[in-house]
Protein backbone atom coordinates (compact mmCIF):
# COMPACT_ATOMS: atom_id res chain seq x y z
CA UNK A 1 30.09 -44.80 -17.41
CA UNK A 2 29.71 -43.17 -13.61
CA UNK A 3 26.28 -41.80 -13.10
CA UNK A 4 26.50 -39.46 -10.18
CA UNK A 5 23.32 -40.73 -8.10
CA UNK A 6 23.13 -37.80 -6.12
CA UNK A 7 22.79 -35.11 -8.61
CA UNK A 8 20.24 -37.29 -10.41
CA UNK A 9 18.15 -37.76 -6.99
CA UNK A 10 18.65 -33.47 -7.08
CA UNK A 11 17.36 -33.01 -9.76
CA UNK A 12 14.11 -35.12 -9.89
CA UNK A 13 13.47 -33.83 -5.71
CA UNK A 14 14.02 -30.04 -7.69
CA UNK A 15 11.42 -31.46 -10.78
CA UNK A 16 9.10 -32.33 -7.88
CA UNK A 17 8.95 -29.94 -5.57
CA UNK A 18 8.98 -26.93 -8.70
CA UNK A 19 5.93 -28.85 -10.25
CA UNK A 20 4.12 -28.54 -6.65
CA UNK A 21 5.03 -25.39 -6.62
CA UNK A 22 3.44 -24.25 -9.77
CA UNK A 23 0.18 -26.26 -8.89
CA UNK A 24 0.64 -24.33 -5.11
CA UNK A 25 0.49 -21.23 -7.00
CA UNK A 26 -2.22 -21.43 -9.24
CA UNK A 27 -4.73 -23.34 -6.71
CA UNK A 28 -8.12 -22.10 -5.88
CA UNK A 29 -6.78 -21.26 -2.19
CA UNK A 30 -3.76 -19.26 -3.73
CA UNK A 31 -5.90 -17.37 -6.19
CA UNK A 32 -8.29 -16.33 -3.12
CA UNK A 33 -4.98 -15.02 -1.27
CA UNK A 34 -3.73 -13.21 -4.63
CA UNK A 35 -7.58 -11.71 -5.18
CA UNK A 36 -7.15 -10.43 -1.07
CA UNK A 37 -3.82 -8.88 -1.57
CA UNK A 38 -4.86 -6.94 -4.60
CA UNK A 39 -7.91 -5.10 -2.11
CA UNK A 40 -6.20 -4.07 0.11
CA UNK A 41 -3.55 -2.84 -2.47
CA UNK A 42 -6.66 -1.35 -3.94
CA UNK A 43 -7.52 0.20 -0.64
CA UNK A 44 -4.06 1.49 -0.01
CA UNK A 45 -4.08 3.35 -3.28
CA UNK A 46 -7.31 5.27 -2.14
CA UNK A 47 -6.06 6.11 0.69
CA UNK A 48 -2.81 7.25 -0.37
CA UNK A 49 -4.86 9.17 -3.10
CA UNK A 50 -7.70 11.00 -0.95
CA UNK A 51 -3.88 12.19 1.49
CA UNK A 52 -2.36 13.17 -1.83
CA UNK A 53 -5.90 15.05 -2.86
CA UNK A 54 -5.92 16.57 1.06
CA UNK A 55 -2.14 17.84 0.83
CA UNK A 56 -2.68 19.87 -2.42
CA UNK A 57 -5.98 21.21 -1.25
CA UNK A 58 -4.19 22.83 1.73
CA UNK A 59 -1.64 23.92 -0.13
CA UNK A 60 -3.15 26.06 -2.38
CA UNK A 61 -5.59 26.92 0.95
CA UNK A 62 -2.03 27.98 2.39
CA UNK A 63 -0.83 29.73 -1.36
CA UNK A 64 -3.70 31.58 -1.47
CA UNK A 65 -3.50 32.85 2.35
CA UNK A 66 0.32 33.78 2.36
CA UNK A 67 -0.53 35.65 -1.33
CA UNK A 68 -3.56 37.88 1.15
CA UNK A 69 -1.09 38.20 3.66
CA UNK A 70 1.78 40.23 0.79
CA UNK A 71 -1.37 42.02 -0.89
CA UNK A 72 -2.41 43.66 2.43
CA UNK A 73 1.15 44.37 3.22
CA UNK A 74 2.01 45.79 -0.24
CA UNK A 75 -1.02 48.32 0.23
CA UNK A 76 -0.63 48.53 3.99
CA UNK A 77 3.16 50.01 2.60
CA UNK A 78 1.60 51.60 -0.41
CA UNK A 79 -0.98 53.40 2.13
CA UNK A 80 2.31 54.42 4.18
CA UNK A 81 4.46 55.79 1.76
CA UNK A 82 1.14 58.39 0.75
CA UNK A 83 0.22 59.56 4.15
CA UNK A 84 4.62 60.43 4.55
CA UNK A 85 4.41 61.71 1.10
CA UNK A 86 1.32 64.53 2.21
């Protein structure tokens, strides 16, 4: 029986360095980091929420402007064809 030294020194350096890894990942120091990057991600949201809020408030400002705008020409018109009319 050949046992293939190499892939058995793999493997135990991959064992190793994945069990770090996990105990890297759910330190004190890495749950301080995750806790960080979920503000701001928080913080991001708000923004992106109060620009989303903005937008659709000046849209309708702008809706409800260009619908004044055809009113007072549809009268303006209304008003014309009355005083060609007399």
């Amino acid at each position: 029986m050949n046992i293939n030294w190499k892939k058995v020194g793999l493997f135990a350096g991959g064992t190793l360095f994945g069990t770090a890894g996990i105990k890297i990942l759910f330190s004190d120091d890495a749950k301080k980091l995750y806790t960080v990057c979920t503000a701001a991600v928080l913080r991001a949201k708000e923004c992106v929420m109060d620009t989303a809020t903005n937008v659709q408030e000046n849209a309708e400002d702008i809706l409800a402007g260009a619908k004044d705008i055809n009113e007072g020409r549809a009268q303006a018109k209304e008003e014309q064809t009355m005083e060609d009319e007399a």
